[in-house]
C-alpha atoms as a PDB file:
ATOM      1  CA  UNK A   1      64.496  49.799  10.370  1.00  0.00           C
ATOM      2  CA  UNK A   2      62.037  48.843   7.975  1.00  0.00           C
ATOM      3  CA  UNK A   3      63.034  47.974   4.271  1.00  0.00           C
ATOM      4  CA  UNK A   4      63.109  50.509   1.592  1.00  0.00           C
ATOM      5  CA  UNK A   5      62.335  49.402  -1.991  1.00  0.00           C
ATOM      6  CA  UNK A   6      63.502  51.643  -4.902  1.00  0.00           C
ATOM      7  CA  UNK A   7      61.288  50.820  -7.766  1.00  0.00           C
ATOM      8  CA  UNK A   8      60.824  53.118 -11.326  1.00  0.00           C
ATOM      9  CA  UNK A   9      57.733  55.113 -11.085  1.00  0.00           C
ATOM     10  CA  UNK A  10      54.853  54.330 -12.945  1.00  0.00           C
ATOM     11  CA  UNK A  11      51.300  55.835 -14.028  1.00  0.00           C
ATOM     12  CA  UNK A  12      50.683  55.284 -10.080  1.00  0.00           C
ATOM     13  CA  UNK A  13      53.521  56.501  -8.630  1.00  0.00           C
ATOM     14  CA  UNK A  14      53.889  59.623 -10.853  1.00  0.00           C
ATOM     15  CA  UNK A  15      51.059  61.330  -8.424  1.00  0.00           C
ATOM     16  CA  UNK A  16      53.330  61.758  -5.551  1.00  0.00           C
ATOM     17  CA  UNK A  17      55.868  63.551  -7.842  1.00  0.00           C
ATOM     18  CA  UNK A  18      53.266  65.701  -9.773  1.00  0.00           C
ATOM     19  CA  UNK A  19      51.484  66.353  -6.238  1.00  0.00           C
ATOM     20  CA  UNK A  20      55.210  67.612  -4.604  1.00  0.00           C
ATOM     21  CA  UNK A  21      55.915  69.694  -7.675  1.00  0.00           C
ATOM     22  CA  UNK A  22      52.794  71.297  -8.114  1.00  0.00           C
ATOM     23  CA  UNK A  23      52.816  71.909  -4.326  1.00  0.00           C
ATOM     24  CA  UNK A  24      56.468  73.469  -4.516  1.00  0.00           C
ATOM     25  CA  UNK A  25      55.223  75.689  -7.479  1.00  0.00           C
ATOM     26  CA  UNK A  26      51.838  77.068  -6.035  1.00  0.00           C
ATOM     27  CA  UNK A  27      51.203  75.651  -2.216  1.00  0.00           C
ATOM     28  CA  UNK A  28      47.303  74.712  -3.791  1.00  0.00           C
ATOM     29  CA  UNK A  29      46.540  73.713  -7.103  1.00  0.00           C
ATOM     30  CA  UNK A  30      43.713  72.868  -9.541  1.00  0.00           C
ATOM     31  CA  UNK A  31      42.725  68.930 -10.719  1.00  0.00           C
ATOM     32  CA  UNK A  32      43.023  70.476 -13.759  1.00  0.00           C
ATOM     33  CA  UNK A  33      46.888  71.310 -13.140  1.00  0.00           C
ATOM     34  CA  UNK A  34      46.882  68.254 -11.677  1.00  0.00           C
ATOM     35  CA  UNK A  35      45.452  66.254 -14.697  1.00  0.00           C
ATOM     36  CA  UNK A  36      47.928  68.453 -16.914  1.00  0.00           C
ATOM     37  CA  UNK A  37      50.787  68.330 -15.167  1.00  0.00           C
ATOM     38  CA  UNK A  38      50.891  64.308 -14.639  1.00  0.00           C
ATOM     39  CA  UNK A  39      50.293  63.768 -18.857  1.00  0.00           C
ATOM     40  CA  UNK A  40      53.573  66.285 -19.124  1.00  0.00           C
ATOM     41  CA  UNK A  41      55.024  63.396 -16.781  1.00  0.00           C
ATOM     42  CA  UNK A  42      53.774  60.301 -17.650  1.00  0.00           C
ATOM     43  CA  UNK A  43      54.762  61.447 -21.251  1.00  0.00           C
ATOM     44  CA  UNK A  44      58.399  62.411 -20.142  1.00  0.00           C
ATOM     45  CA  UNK A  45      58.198  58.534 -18.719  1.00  0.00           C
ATOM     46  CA  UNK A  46      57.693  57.094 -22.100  1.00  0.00           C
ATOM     47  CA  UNK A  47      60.747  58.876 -23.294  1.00  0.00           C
ATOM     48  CA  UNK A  48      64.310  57.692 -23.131  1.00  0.00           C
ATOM     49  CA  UNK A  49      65.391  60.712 -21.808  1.00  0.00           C
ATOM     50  CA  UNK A  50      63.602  61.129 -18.516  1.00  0.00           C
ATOM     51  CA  UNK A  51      64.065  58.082 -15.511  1.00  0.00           C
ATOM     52  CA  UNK A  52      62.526  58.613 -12.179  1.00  0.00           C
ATOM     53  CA  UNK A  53      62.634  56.436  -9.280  1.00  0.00           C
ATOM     54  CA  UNK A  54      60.668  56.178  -6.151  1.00  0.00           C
ATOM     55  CA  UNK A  55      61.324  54.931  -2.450  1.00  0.00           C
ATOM     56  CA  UNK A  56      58.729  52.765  -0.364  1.00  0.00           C
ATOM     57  CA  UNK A  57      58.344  51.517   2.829  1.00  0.00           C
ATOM     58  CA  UNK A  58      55.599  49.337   3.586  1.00  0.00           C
ATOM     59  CA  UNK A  59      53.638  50.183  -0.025  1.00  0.00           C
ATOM     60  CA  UNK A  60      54.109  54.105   0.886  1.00  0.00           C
ATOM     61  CA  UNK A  61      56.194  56.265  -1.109  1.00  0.00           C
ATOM     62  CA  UNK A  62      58.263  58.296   0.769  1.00  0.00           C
ATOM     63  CA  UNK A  63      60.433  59.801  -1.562  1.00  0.00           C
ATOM     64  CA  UNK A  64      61.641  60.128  -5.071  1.00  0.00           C
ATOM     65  CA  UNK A  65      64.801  60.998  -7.502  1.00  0.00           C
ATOM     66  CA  UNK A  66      64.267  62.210 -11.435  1.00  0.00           C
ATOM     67  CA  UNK A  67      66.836  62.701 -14.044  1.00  0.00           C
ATOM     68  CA  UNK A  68      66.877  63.782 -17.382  1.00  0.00           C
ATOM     69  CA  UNK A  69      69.376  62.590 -20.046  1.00  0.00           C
ATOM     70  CA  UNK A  70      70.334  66.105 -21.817  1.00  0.00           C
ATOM     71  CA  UNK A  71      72.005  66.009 -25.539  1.00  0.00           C
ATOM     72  CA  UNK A  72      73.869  68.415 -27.139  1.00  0.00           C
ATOM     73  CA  UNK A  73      76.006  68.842 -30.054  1.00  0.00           C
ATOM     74  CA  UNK A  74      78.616  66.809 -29.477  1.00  0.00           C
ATOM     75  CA  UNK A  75      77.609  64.616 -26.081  1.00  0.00           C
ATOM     76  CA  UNK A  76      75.071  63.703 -24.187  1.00  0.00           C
ATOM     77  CA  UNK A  77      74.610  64.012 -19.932  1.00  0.00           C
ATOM     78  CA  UNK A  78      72.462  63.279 -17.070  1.00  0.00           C
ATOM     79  CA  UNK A  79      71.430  65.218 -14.480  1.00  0.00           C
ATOM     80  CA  UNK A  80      69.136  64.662 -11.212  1.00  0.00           C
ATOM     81  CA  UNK A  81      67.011  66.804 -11.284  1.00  0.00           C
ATOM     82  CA  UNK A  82      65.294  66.524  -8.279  1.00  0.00           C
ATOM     83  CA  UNK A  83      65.252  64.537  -4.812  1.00  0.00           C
ATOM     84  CA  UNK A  84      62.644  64.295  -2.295  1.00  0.00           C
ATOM     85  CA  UNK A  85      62.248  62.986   0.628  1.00  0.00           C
ATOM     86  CA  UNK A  86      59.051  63.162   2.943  1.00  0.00           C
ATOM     87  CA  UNK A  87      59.898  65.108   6.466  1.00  0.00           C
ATOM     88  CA  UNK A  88      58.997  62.453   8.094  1.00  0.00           C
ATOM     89  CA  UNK A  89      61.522  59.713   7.055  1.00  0.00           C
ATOM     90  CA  UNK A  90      64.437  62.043   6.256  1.00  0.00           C
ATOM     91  CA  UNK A  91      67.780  60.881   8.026  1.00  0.00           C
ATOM     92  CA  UNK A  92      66.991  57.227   7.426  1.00  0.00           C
ATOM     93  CA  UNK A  93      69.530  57.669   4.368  1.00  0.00           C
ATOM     94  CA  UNK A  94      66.466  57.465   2.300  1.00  0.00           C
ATOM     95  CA  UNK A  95      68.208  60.332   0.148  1.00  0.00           C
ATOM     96  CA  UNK A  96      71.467  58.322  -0.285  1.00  0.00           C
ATOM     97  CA  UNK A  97      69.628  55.332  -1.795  1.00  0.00           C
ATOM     98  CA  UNK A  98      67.869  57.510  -3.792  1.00  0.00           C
ATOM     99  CA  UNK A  99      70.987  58.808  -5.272  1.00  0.00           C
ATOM    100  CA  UNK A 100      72.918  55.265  -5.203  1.00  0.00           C
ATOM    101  CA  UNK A 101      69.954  54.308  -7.295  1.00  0.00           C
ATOM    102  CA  UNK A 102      69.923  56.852  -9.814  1.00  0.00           C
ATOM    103  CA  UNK A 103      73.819  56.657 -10.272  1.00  0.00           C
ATOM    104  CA  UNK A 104      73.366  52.861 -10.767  1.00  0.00           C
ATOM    105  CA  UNK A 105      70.592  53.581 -13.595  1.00  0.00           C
ATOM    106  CA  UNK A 106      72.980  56.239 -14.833  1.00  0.00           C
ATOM    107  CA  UNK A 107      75.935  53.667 -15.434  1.00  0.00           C
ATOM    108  CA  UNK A 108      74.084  50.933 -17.039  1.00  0.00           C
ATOM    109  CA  UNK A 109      73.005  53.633 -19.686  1.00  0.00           C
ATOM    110  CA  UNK A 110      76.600  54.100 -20.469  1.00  0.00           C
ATOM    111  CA  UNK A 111      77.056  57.550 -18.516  1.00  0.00           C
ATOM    112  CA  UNK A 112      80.424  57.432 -16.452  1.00  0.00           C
ATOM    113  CA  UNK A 113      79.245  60.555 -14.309  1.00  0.00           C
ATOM    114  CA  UNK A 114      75.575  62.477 -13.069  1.00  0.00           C
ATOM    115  CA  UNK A 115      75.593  66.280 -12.492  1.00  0.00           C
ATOM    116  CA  UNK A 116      72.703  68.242 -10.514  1.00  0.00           C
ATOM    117  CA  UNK A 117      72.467  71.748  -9.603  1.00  0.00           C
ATOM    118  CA  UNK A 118      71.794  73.008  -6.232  1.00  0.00           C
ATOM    119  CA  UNK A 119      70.658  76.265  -4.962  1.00  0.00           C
ATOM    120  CA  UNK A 120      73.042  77.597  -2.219  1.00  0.00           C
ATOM    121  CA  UNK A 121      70.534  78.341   0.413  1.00  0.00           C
ATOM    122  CA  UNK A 122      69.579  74.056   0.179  1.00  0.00           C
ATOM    123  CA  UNK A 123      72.768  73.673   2.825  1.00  0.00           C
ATOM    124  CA  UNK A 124      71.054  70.042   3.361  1.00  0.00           C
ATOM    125  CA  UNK A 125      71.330  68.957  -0.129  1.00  0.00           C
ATOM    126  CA  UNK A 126      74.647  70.378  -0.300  1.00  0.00           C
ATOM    127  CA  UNK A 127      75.751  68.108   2.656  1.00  0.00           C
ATOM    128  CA  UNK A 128      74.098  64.942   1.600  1.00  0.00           C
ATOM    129  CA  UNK A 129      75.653  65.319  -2.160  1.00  0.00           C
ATOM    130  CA  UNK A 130      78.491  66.220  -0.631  1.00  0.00           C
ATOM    131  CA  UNK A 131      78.773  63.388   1.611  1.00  0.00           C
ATOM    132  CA  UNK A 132      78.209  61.175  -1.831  1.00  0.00           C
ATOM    133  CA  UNK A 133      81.122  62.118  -3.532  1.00  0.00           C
ATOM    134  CA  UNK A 134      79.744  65.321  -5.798  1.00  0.00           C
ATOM    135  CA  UNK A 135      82.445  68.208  -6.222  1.00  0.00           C
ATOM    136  CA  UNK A 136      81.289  71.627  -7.912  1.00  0.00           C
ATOM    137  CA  UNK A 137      82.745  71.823 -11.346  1.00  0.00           C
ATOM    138  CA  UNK A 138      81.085  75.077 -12.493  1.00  0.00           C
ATOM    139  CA  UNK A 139      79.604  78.330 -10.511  1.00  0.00           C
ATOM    140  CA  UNK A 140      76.342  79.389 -12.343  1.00  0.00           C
ATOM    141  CA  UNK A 141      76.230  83.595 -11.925  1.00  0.00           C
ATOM    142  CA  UNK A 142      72.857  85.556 -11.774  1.00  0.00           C
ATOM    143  CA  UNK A 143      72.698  89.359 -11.308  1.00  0.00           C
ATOM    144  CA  UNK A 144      69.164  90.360 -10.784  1.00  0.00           C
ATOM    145  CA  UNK A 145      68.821  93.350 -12.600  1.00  0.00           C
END
């Protein structure tokens, strides 16, 4: 198998995230929502509160993991809010490093735990977090009315 390298995104990188959001959101998009999108992101990057990490394999990314650090009142959390993996080079455990990764960067912040949500249809995500140790602490209700 050929080595994976998890690296923090940068100005560069930040395309293939913008480009797989934008794509999730509306299938075809604008340079323009392109353009607009990846300043929203790059200026997220500068923050403190926003950490996203992408997977290579010879110089390609192939997939990525975000999290955000949220703050309330009286503490502060971090979620994943997203991981991607291209079709292509799923099953390598691309995912799991992804996710390894993040919970590493999560640790050295001072965070002792990560939290995502998952939609219940995604019965692939809810496998591979499963298979990492993630347990559901909360049910999220929605009534369409």
């Amino acid at each position: 198998m050929k080595k994976i390298i998890i690296t923090p995104a940068d100005k560069f990188e930040i395309d293939f995230v913008v480009d797989y959001v934008l794509k999730c959101n509306f299938k075809t998009y604008t340079e323009t929502q392109f353009e607009k999108t990846k300043m929203r992101y790059l200026k997220r990057l500068r923050s403190k509160s926003y950490l996203c990490f992408v997977a290579m394999i010879d110089a390609r990314i192939v997939g990525y993991v975000d999290l955000d650090v949220r703050k309330s009142d009286c503490s502060s959390t971090i979620w994943i809010n997203e991981i991607y993996v291209l079709n292509k080079f799923r099953h390598l455990k691309i995912a799991t490093r992804l996710i390894k990764h993040a919970e590493r960067s999560a640790k050295d912040l001072g965070f002792d735990s990560t939290y995502l949500n998952i939609e219940p249809e995604n019965t692939a995500c809810l496998g591979l977090i499963g298979k990492n140790g993630y347990k559901c602490v909360q049910y999220i209700l929605r009534k369409k009315i």
